[in-house]
PDB file of N, CA and C in Angstrom:
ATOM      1  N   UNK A   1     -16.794  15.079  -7.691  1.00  0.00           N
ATOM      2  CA  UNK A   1     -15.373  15.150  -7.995  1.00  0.00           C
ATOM      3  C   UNK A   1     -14.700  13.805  -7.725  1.00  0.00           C
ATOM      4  N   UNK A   2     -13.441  13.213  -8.471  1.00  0.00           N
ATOM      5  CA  UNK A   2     -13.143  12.262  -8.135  1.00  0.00           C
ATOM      6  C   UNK A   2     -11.528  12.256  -7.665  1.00  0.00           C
ATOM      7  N   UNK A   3     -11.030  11.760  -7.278  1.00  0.00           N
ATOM      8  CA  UNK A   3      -9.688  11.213  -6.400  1.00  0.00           C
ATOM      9  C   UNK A   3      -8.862  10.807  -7.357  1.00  0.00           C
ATOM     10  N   UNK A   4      -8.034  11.831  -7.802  1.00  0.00           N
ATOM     11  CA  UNK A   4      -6.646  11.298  -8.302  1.00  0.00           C
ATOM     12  C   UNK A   4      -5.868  11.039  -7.845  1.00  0.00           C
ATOM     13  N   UNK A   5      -5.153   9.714  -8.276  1.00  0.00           N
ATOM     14  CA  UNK A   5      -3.563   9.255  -7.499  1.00  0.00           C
ATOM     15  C   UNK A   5      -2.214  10.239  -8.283  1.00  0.00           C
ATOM     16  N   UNK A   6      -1.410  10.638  -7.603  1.00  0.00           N
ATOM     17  CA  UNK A   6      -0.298  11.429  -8.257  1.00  0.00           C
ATOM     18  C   UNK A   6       1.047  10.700  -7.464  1.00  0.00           C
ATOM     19  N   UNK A   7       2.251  10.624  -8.084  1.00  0.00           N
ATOM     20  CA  UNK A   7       3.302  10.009  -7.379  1.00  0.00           C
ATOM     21  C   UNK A   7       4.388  10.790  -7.168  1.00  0.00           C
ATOM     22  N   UNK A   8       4.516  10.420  -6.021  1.00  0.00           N
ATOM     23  CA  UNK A   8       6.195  11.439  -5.716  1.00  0.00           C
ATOM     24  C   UNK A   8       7.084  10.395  -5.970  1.00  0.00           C
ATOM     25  N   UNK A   9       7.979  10.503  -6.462  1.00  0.00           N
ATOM     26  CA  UNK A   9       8.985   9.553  -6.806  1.00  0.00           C
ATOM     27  C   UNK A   9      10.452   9.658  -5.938  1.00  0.00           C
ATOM     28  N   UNK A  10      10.186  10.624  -4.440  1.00  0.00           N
ATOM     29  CA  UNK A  10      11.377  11.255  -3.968  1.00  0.00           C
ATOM     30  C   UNK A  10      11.766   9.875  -3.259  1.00  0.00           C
ATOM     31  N   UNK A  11      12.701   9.390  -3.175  1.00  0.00           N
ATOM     32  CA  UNK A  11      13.074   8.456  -2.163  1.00  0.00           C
ATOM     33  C   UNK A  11      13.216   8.491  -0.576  1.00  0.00           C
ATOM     34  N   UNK A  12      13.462   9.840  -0.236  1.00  0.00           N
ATOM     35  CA  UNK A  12      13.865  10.127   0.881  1.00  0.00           C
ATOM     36  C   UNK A  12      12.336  10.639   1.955  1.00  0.00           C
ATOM     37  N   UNK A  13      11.582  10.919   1.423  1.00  0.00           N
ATOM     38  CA  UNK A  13      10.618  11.431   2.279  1.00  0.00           C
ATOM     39  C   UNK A  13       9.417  10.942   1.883  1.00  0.00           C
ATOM     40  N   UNK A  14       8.217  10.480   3.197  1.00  0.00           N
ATOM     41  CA  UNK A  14       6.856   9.871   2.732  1.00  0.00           C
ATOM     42  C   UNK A  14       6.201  10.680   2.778  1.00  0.00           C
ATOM     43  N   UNK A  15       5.099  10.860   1.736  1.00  0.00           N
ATOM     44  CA  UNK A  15       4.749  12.245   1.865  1.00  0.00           C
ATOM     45  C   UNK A  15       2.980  11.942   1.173  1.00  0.00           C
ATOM     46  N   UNK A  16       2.649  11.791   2.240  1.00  0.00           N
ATOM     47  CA  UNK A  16       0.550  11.147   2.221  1.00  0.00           C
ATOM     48  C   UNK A  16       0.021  12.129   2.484  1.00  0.00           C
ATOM     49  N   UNK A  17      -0.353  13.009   1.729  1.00  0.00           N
ATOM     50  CA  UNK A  17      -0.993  14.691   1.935  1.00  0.00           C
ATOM     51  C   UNK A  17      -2.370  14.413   1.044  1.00  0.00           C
ATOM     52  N   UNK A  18      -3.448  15.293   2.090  1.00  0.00           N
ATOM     53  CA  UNK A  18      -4.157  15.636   0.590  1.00  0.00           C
ATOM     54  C   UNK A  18      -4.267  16.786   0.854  1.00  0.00           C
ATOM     55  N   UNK A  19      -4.264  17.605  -1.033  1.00  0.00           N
ATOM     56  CA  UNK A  19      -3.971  19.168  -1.402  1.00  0.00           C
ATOM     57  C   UNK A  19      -5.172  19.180  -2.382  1.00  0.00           C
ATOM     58  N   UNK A  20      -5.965  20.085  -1.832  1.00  0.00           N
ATOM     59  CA  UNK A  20      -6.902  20.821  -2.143  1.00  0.00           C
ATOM     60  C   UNK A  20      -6.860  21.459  -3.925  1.00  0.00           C
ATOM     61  N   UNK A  21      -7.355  21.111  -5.115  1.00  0.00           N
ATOM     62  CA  UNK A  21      -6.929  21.415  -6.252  1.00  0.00           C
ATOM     63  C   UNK A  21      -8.247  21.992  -6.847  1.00  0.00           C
ATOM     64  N   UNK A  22      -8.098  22.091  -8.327  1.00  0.00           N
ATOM     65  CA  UNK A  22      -8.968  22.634  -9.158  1.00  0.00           C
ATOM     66  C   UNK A  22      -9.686  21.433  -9.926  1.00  0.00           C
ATOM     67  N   UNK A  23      -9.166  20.565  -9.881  1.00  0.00           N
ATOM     68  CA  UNK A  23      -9.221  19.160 -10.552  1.00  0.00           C
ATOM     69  C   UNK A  23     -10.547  18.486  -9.690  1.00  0.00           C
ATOM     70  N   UNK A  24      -9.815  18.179  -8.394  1.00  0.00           N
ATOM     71  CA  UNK A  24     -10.743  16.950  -7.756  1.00  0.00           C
ATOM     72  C   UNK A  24     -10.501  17.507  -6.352  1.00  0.00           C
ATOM     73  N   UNK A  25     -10.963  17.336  -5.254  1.00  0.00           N
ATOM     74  CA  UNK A  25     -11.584  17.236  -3.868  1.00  0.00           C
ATOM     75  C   UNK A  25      -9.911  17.212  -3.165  1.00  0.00           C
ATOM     76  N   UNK A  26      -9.318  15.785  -3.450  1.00  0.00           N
ATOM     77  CA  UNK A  26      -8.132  15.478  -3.001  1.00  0.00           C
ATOM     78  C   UNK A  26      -7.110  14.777  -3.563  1.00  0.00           C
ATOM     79  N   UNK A  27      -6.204  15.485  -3.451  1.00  0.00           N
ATOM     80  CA  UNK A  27      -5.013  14.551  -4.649  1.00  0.00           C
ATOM     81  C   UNK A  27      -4.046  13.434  -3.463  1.00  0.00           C
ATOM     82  N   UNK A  28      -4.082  12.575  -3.503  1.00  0.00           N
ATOM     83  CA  UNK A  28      -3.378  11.835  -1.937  1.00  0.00           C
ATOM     84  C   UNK A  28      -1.840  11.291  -3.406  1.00  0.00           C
ATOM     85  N   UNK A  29      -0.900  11.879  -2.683  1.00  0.00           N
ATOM     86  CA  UNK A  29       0.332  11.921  -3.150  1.00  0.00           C
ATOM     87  C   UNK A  29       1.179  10.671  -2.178  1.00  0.00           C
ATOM     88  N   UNK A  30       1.628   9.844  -2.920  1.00  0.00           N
ATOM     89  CA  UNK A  30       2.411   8.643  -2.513  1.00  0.00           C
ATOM     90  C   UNK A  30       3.633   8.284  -2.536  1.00  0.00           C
ATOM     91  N   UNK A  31       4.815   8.261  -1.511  1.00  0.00           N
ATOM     92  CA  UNK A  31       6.162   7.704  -1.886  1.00  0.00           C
ATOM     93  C   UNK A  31       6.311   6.444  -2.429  1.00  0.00           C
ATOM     94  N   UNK A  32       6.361   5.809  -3.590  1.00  0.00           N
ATOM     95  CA  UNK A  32       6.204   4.462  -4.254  1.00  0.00           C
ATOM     96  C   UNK A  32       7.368   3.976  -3.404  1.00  0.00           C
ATOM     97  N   UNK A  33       8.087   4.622  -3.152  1.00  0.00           N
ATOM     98  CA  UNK A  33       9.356   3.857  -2.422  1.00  0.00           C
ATOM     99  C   UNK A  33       9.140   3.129  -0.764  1.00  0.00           C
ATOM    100  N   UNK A  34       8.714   4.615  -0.334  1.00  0.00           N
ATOM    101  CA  UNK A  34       8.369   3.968   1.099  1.00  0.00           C
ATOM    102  C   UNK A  34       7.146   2.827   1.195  1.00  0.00           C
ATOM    103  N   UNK A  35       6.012   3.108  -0.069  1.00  0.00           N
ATOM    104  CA  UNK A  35       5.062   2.306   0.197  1.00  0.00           C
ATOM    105  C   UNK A  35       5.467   1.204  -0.420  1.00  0.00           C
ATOM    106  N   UNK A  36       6.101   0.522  -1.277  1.00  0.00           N
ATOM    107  CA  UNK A  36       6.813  -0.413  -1.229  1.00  0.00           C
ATOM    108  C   UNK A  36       7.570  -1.801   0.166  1.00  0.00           C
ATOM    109  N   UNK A  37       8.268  -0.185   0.640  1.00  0.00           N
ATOM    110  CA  UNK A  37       8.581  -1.082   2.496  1.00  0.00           C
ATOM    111  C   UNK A  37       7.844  -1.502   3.008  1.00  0.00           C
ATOM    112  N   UNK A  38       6.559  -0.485   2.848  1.00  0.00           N
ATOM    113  CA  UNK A  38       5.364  -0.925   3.555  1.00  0.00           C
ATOM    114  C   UNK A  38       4.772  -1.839   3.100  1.00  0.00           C
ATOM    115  N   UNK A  39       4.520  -2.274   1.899  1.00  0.00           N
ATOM    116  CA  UNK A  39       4.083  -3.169   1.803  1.00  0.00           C
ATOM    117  C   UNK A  39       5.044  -4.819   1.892  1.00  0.00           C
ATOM    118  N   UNK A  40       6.002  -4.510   1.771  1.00  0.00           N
ATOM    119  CA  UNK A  40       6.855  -5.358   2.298  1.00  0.00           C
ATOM    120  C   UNK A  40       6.624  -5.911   4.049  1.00  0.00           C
ATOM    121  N   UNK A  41       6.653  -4.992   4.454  1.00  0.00           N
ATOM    122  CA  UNK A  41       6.613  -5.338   6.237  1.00  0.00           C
ATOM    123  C   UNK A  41       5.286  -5.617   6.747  1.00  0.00           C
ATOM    124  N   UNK A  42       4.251  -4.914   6.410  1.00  0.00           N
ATOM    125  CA  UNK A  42       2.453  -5.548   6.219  1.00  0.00           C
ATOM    126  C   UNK A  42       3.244  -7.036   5.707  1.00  0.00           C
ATOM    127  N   UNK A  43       3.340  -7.418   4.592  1.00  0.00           N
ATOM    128  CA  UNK A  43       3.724  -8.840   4.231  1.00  0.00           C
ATOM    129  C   UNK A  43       4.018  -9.998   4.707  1.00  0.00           C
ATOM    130  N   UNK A  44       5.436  -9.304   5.221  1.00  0.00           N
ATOM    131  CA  UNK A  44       6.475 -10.212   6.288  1.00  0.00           C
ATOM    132  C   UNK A  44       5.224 -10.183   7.407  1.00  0.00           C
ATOM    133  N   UNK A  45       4.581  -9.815   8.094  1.00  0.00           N
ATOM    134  CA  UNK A  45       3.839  -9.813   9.263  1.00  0.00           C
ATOM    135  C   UNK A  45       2.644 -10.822   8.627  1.00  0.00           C
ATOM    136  N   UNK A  46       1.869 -10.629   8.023  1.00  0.00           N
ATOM    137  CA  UNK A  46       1.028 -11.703   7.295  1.00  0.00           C
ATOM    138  C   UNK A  46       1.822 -13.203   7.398  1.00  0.00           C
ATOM    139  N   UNK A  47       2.657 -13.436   6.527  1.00  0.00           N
ATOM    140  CA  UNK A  47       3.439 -14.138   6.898  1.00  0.00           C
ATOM    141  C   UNK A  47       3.806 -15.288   8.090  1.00  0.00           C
ATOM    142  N   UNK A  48       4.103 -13.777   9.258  1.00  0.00           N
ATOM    143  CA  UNK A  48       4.279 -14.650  10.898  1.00  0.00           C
ATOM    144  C   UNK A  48       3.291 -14.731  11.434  1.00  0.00           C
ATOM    145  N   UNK A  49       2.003 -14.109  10.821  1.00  0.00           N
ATOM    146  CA  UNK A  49       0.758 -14.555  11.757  1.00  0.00           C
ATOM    147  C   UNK A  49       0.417 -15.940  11.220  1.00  0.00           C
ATOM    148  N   UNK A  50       0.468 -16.087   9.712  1.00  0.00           N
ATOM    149  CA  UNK A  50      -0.336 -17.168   9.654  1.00  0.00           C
ATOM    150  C   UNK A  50       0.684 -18.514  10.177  1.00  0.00           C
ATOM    151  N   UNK A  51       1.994 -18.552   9.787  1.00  0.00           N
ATOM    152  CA  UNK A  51       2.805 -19.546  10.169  1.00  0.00           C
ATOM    153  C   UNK A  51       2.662 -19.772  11.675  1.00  0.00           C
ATOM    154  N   UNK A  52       2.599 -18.811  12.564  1.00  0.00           N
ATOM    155  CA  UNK A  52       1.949 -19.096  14.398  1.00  0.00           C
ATOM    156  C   UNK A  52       0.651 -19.585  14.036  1.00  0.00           C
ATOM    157  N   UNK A  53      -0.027 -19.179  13.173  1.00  0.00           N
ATOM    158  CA  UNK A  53      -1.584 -20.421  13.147  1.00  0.00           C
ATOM    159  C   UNK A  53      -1.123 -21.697  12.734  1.00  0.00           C
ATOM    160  N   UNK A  54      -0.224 -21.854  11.548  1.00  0.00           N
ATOM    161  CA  UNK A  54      -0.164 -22.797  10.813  1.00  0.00           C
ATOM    162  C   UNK A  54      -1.220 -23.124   9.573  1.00  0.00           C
ATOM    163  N   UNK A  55      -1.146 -21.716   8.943  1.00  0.00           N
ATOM    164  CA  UNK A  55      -1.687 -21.562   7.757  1.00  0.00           C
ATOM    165  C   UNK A  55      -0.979 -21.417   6.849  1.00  0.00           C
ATOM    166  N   UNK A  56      -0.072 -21.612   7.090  1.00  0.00           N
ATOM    167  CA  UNK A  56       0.841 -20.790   5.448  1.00  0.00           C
ATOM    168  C   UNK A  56       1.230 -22.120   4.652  1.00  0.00           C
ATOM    169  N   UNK A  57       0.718 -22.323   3.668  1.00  0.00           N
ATOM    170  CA  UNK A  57       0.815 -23.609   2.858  1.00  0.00           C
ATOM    171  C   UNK A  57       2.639 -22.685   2.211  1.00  0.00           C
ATOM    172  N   UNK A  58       2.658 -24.184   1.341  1.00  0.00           N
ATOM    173  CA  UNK A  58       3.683 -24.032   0.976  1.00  0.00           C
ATOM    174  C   UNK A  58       4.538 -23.232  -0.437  1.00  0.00           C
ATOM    175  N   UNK A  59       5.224 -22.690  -0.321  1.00  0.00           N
ATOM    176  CA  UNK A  59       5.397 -22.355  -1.894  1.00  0.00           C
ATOM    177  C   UNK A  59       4.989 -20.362  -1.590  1.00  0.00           C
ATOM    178  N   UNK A  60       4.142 -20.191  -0.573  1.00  0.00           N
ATOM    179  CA  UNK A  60       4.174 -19.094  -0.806  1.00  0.00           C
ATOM    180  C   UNK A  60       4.844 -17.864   0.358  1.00  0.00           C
ATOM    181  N   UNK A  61       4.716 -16.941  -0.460  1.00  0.00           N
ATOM    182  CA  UNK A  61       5.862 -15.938  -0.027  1.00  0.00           C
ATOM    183  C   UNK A  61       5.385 -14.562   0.279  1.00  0.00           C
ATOM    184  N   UNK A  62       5.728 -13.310   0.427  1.00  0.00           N
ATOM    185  CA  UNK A  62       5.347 -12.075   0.689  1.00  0.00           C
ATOM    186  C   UNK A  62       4.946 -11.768  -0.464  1.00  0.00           C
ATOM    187  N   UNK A  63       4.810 -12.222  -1.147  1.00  0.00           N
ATOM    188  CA  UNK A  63       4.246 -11.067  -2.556  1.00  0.00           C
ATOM    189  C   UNK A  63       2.422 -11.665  -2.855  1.00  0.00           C
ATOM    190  N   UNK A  64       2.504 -13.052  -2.318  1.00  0.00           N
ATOM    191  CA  UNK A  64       1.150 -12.751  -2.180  1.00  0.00           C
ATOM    192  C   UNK A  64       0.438 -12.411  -1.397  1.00  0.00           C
ATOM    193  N   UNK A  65       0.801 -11.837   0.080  1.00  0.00           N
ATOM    194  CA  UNK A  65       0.116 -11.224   0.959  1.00  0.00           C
ATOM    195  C   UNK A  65       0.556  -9.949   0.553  1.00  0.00           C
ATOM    196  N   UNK A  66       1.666  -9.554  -0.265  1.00  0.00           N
ATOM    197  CA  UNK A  66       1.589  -7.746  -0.594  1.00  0.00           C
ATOM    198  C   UNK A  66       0.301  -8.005  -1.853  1.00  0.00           C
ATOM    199  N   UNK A  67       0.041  -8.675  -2.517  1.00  0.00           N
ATOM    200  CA  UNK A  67      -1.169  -8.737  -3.188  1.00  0.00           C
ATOM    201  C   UNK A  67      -2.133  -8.106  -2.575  1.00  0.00           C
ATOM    202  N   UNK A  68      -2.503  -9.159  -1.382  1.00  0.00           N
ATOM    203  CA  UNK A  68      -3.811  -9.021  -0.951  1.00  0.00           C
ATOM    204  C   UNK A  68      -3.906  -7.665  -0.337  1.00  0.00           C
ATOM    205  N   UNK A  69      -2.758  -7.136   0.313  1.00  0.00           N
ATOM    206  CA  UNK A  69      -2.593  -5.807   0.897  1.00  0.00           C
ATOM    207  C   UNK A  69      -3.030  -4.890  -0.074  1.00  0.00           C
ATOM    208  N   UNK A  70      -2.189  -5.017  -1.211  1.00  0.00           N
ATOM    209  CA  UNK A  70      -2.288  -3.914  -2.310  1.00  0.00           C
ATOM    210  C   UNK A  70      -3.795  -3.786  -2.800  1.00  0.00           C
ATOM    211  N   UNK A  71      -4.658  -4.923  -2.541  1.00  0.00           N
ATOM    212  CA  UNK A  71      -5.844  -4.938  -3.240  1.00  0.00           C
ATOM    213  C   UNK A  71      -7.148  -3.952  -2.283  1.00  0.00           C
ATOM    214  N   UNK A  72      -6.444  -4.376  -1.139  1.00  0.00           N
ATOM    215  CA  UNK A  72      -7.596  -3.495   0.239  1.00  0.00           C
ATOM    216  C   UNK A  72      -6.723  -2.258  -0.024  1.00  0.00           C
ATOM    217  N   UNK A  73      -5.857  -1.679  -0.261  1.00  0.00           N
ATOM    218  CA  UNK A  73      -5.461  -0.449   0.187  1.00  0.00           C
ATOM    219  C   UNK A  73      -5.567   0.152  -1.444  1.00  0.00           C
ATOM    220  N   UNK A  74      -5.932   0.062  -2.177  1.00  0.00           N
ATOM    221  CA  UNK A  74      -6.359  -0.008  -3.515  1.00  0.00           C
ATOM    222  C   UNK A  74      -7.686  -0.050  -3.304  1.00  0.00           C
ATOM    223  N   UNK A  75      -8.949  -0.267  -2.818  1.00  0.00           N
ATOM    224  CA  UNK A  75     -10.172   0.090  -2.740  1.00  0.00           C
ATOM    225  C   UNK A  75     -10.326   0.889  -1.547  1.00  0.00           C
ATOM    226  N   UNK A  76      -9.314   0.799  -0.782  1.00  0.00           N
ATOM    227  CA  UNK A  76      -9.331   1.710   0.158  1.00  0.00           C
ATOM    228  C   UNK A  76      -9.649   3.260  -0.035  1.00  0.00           C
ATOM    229  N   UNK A  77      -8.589   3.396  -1.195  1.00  0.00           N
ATOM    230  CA  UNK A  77      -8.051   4.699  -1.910  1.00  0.00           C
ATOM    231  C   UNK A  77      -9.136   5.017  -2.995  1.00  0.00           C
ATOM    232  N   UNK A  78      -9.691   4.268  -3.185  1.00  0.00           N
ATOM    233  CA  UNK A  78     -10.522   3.912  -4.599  1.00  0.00           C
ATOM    234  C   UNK A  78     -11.757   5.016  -3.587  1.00  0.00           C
ATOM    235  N   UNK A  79     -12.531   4.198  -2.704  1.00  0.00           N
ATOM    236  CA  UNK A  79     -14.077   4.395  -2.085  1.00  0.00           C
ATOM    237  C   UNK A  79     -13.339   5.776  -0.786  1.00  0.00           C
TER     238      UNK A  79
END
């Protein structure tokens, strides 16, 4: 059986369940909204770690560490 993504689109509530279906094993249901923040604040934190190393070249910003986030939590979900 395989793992479908389904989206809640509610703004107000995060809601990471998995529900047992006829389809597949587990349906893991996602607030695009909240995971958005989240990936925002994972970001911003990427961000202040590497600038306390003194890695963060220049020019870049949170959207490419929400990249890299999105890409592990995207095979995360995947495997």
């Amino acid at each position: 059986m395989k793992n479908f993504l389904t989206v809640n689109k509610s703004p107000t509530v995060v809601n990471i369940t998995r529900r047992v279906s006829k389809q597949a094993d587990g349906i893991l249901c996602i607030d695009m909204v909240a995971l958005t923040h989240f990936y925002k604040l994972v970001g911003d934190y990427m961000i202040m770690k590497r600038k306390a190393q003194g890695r963060l070249e220049n020019g870049q910003n949170w959207m490419n560490s929400l990249w890299m986030v999105n890409q592990s939590l995207i095979t995360a979900i995947i495997i």
